[in-house]
PDB file of N, CA and C in Angstrom:
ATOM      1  N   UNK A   1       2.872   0.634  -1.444  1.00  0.00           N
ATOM      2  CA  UNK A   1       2.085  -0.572  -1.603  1.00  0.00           C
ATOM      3  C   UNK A   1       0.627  -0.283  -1.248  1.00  0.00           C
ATOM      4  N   UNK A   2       0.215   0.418  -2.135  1.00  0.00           N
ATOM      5  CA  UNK A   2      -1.372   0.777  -1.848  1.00  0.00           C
ATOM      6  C   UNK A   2      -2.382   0.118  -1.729  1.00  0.00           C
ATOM      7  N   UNK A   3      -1.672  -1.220  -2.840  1.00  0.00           N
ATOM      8  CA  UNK A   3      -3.039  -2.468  -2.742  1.00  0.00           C
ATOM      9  C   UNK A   3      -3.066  -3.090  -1.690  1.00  0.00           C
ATOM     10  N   UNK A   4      -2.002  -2.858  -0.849  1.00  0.00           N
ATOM     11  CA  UNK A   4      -1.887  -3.951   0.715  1.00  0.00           C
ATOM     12  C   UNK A   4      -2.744  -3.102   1.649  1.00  0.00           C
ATOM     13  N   UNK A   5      -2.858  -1.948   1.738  1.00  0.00           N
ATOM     14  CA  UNK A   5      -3.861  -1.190   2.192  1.00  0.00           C
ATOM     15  C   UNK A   5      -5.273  -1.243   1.725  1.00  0.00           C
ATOM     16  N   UNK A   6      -5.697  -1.341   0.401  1.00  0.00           N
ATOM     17  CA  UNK A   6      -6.882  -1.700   0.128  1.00  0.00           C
ATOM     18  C   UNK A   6      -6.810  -3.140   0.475  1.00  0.00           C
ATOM     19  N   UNK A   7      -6.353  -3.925   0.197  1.00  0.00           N
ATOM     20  CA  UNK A   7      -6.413  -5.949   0.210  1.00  0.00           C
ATOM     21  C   UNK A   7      -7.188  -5.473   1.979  1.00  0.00           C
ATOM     22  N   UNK A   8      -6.539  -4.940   3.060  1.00  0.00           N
ATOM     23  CA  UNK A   8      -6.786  -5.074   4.590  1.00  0.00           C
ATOM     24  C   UNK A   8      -8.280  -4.005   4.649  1.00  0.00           C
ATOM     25  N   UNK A   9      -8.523  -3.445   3.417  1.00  0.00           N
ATOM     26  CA  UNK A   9      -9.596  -2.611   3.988  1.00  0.00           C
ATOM     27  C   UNK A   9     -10.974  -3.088   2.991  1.00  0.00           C
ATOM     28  N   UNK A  10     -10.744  -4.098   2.681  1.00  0.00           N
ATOM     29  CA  UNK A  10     -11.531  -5.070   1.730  1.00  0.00           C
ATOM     30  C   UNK A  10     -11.722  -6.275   2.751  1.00  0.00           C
ATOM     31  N   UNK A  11     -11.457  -6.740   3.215  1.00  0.00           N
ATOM     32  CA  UNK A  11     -11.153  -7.734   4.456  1.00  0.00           C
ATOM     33  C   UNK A  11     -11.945  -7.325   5.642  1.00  0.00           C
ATOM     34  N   UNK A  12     -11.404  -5.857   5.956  1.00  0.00           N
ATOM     35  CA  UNK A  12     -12.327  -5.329   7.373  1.00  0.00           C
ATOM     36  C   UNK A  12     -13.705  -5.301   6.800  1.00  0.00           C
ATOM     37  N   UNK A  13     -13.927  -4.238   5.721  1.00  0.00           N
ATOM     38  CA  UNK A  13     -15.445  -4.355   5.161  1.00  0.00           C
ATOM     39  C   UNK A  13     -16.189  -5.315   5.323  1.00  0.00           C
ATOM     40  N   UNK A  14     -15.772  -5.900   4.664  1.00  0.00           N
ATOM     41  CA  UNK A  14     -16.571  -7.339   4.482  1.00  0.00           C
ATOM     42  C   UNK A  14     -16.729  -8.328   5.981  1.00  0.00           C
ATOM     43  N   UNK A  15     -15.739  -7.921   7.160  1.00  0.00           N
ATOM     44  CA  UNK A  15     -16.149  -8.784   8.003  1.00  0.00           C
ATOM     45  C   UNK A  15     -17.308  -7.714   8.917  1.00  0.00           C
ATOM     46  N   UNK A  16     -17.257  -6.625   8.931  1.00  0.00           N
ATOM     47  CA  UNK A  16     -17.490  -5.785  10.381  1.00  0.00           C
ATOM     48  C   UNK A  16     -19.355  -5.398  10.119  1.00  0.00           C
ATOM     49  N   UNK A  17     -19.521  -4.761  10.814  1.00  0.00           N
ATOM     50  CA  UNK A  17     -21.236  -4.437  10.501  1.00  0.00           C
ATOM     51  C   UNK A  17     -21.070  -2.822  10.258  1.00  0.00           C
ATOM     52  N   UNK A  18     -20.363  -2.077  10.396  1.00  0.00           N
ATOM     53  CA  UNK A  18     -19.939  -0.886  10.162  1.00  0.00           C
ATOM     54  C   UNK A  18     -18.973  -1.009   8.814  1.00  0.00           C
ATOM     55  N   UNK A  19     -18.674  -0.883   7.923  1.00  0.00           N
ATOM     56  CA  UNK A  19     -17.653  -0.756   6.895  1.00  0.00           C
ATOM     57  C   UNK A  19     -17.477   0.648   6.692  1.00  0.00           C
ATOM     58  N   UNK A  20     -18.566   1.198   6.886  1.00  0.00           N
ATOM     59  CA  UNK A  20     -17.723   2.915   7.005  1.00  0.00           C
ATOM     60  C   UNK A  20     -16.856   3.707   8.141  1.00  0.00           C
ATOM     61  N   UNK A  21     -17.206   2.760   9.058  1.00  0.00           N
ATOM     62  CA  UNK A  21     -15.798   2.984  10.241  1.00  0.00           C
ATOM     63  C   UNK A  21     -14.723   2.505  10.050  1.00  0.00           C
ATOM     64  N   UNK A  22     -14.522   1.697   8.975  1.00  0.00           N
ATOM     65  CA  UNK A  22     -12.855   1.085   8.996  1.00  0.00           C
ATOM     66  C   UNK A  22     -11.898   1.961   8.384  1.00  0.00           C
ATOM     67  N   UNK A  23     -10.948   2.207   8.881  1.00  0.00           N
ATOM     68  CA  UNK A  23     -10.020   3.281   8.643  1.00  0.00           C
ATOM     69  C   UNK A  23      -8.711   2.420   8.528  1.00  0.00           C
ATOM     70  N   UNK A  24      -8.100   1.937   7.188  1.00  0.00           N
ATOM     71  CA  UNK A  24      -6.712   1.885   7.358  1.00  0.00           C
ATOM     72  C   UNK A  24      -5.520   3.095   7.096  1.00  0.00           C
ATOM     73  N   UNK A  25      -4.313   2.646   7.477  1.00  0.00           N
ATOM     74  CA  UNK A  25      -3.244   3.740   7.275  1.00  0.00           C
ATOM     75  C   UNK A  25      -2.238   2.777   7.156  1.00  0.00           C
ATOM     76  N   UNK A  26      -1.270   3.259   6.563  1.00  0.00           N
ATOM     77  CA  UNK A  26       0.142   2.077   6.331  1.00  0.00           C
ATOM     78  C   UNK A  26       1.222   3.129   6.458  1.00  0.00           C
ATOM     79  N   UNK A  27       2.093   2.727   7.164  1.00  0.00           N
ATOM     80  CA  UNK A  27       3.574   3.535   7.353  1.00  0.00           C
ATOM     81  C   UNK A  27       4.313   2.657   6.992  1.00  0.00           C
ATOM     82  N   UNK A  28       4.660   2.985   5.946  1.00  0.00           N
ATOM     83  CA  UNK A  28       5.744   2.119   5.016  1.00  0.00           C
ATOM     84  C   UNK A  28       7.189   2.576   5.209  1.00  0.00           C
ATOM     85  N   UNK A  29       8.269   1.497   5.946  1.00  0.00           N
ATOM     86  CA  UNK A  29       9.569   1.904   5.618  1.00  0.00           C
ATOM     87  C   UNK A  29      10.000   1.038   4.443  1.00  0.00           C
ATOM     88  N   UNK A  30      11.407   1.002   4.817  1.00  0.00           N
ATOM     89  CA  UNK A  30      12.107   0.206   3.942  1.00  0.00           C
ATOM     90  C   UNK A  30      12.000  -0.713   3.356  1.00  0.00           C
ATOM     91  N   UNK A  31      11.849  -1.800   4.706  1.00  0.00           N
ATOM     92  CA  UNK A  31      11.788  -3.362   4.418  1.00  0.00           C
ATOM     93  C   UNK A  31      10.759  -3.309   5.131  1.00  0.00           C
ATOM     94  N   UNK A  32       9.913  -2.930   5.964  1.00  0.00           N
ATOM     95  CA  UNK A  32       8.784  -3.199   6.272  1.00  0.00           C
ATOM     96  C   UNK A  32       7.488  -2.453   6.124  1.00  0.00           C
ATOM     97  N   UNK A  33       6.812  -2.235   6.154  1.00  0.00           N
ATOM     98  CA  UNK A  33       5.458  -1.979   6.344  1.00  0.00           C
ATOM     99  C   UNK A  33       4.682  -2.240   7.730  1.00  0.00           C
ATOM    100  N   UNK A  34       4.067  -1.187   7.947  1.00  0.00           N
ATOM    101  CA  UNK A  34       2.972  -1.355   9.020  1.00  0.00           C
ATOM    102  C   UNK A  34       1.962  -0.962   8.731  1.00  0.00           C
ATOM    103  N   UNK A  35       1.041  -1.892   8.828  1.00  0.00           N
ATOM    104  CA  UNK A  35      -0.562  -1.125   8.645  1.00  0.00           C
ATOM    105  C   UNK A  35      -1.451  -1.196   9.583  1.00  0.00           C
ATOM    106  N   UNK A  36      -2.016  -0.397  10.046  1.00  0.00           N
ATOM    107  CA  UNK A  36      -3.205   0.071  10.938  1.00  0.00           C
ATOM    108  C   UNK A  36      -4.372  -0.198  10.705  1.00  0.00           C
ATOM    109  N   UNK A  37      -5.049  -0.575  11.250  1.00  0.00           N
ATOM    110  CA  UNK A  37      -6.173  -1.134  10.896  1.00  0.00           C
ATOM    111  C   UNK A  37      -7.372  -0.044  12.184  1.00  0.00           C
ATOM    112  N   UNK A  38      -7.985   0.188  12.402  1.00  0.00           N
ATOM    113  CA  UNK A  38      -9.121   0.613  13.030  1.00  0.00           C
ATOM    114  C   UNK A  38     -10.295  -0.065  12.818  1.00  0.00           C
ATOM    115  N   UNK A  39     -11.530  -0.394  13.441  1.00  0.00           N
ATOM    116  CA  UNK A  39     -12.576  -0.397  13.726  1.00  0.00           C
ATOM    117  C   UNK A  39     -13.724  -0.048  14.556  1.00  0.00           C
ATOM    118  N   UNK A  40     -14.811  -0.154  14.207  1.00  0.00           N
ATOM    119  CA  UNK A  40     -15.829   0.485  15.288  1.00  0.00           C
ATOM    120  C   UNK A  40     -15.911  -0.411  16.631  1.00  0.00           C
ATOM    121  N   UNK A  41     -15.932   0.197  17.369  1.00  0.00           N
ATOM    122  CA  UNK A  41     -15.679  -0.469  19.163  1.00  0.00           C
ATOM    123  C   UNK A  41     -16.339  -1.992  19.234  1.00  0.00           C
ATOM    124  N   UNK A  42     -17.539  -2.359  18.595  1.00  0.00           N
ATOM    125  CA  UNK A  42     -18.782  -2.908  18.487  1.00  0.00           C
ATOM    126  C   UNK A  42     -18.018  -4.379  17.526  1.00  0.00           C
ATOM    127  N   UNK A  43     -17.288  -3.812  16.488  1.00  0.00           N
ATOM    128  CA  UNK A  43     -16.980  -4.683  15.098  1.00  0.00           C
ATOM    129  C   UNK A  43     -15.833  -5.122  15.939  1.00  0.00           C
ATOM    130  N   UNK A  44     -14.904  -4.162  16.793  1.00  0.00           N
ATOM    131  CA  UNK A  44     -13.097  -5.353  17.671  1.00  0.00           C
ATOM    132  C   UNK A  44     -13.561  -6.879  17.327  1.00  0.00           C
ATOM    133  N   UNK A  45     -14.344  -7.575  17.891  1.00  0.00           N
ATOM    134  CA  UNK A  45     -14.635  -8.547  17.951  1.00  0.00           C
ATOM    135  C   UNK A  45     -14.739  -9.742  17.120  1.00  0.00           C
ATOM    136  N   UNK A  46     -15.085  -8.913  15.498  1.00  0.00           N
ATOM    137  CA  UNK A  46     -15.209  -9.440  14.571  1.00  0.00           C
ATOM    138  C   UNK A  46     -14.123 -10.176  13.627  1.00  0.00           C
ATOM    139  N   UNK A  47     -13.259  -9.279  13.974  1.00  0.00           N
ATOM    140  CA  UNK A  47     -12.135  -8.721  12.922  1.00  0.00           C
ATOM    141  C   UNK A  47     -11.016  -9.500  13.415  1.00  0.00           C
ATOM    142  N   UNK A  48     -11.156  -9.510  15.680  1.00  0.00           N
ATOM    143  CA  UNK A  48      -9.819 -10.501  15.889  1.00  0.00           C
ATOM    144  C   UNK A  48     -10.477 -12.086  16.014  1.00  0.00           C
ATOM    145  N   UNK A  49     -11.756 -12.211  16.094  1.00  0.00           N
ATOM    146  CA  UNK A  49     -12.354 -13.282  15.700  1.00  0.00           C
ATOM    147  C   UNK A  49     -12.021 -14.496  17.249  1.00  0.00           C
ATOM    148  N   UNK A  50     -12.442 -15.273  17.605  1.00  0.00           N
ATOM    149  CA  UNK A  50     -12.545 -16.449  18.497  1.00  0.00           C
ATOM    150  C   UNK A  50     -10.890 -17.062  18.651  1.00  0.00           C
ATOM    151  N   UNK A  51     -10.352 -16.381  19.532  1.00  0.00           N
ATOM    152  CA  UNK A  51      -8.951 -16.581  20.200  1.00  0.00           C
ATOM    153  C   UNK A  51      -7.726 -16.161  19.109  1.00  0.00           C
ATOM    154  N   UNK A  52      -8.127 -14.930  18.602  1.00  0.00           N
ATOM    155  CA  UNK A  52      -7.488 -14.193  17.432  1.00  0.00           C
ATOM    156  C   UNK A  52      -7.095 -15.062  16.057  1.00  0.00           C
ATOM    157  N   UNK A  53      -7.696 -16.019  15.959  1.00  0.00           N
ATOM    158  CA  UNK A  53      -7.936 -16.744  14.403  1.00  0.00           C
ATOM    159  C   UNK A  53      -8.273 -15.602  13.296  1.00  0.00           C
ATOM    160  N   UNK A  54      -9.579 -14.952  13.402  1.00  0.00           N
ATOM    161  CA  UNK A  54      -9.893 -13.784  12.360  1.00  0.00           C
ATOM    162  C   UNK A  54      -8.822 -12.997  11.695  1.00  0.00           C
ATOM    163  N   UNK A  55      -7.872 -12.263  13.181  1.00  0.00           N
ATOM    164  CA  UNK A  55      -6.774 -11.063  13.256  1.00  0.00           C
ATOM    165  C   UNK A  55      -5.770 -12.745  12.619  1.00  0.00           C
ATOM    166  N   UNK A  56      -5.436 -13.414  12.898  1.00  0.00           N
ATOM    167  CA  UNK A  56      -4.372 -14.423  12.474  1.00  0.00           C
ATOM    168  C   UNK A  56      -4.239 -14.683  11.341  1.00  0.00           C
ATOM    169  N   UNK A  57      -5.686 -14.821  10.165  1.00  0.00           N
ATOM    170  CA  UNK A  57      -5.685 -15.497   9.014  1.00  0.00           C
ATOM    171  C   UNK A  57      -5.332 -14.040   8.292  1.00  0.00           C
ATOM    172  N   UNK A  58      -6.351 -12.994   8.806  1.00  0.00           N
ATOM    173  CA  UNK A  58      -5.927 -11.596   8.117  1.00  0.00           C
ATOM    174  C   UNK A  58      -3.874 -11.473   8.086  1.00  0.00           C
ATOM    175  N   UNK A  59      -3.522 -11.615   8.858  1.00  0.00           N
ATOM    176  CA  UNK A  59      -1.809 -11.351   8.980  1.00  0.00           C
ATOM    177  C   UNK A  59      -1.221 -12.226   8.117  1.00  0.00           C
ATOM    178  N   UNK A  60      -1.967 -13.632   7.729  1.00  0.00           N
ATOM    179  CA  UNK A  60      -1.178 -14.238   6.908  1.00  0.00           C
ATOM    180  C   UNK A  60      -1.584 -13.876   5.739  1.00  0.00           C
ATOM    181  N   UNK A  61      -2.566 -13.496   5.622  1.00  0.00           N
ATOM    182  CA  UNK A  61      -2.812 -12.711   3.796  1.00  0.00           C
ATOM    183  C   UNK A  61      -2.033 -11.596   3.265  1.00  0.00           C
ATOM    184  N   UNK A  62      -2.042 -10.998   4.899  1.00  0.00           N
ATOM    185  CA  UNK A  62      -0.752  -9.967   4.278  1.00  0.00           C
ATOM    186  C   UNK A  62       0.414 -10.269   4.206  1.00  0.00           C
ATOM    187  N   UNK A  63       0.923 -11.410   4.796  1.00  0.00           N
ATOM    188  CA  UNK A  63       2.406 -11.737   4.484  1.00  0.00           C
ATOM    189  C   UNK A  63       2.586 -12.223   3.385  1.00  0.00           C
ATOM    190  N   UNK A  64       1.553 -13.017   2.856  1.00  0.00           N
ATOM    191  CA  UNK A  64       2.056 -13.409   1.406  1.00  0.00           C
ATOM    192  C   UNK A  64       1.796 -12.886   0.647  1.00  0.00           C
ATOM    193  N   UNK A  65       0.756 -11.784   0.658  1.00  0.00           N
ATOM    194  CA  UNK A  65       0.693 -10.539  -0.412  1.00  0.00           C
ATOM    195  C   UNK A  65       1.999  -9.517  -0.499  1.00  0.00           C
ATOM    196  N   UNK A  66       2.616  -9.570   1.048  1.00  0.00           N
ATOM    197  CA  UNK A  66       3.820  -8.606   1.065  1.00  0.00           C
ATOM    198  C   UNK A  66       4.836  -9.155   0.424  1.00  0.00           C
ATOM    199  N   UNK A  67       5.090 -10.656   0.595  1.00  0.00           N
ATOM    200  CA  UNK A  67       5.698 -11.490   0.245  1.00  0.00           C
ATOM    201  C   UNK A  67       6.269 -11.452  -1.241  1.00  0.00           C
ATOM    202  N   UNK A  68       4.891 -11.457  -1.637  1.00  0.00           N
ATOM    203  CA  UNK A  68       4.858 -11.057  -3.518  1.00  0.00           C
ATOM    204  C   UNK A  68       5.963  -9.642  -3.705  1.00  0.00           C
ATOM    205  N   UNK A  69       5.580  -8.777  -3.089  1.00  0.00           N
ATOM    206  CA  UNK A  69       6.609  -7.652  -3.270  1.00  0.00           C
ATOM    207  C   UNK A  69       8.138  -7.754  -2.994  1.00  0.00           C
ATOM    208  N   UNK A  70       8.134  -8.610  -1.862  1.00  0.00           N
ATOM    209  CA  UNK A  70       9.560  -9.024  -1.415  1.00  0.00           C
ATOM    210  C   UNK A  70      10.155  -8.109  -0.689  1.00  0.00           C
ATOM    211  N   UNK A  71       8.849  -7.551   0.162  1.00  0.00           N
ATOM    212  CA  UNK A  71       9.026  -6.638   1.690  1.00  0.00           C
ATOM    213  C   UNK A  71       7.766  -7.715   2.864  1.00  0.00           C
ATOM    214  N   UNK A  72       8.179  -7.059   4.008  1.00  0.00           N
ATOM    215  CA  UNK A  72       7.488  -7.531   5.292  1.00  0.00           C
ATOM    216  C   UNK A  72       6.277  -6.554   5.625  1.00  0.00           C
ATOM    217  N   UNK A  73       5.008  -7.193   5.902  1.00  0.00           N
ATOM    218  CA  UNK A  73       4.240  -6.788   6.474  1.00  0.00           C
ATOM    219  C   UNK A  73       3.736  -6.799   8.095  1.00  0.00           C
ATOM    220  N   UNK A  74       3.233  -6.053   8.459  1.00  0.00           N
ATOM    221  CA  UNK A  74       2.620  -6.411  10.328  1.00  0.00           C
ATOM    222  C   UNK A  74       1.449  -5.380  10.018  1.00  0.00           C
ATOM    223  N   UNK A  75       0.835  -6.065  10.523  1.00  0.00           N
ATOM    224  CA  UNK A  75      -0.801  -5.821  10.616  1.00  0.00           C
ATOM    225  C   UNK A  75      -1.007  -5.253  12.199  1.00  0.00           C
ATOM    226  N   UNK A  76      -1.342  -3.758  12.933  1.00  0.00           N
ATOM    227  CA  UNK A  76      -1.560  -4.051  13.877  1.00  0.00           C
ATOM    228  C   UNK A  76      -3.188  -3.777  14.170  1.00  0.00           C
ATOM    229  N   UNK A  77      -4.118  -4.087  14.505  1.00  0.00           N
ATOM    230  CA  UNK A  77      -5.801  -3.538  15.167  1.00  0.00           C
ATOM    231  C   UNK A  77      -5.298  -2.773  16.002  1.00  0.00           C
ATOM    232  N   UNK A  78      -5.898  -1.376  15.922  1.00  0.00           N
ATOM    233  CA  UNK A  78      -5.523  -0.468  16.699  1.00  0.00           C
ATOM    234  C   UNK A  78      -6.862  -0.614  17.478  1.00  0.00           C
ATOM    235  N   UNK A  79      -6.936  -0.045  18.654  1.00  0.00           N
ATOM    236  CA  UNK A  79      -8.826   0.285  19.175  1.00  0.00           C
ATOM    237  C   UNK A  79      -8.650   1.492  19.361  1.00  0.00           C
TER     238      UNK A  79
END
């Protein structure tokens, strides 16, 4: 699911002030998916947003994008 990796690294871009520090990775099993997310130390802030709303709305985009496939996603921000 490559586009669920770009969809989360289209998302970080666009929120962070660095977009060339965002680094995703996805370890895809079976039924689930995990994707990694990274950012620059500076951008954390951005990305989990005012009492993790930012990191919250991002997780639900991926569930219903994963959704579409008819596998599970989890989003984690690594630091």
């Amino acid at each position: 699911m490559a586009d669920m990796k770009n969809l989360v690294t289209f998302i970080a871009q666009a929120l962070v002030d660095k977009p060339d520090e965002v680094s995703v990775t996805e370890v895809e099993g079976e039924a689930t998916s995990v994707i990694e997310l990274r950012v620059a130390k500076d951008d954390m802030g951005k990305v989990i947003g005012k009492m993790g709303r930012t990191a919250k709305a991002i997780r639900t985009v991926v569930n219903a994008a994963a959704t579409k496939h008819k596998k599970r996603a989890v989003l984690e921000i690594v630091e």
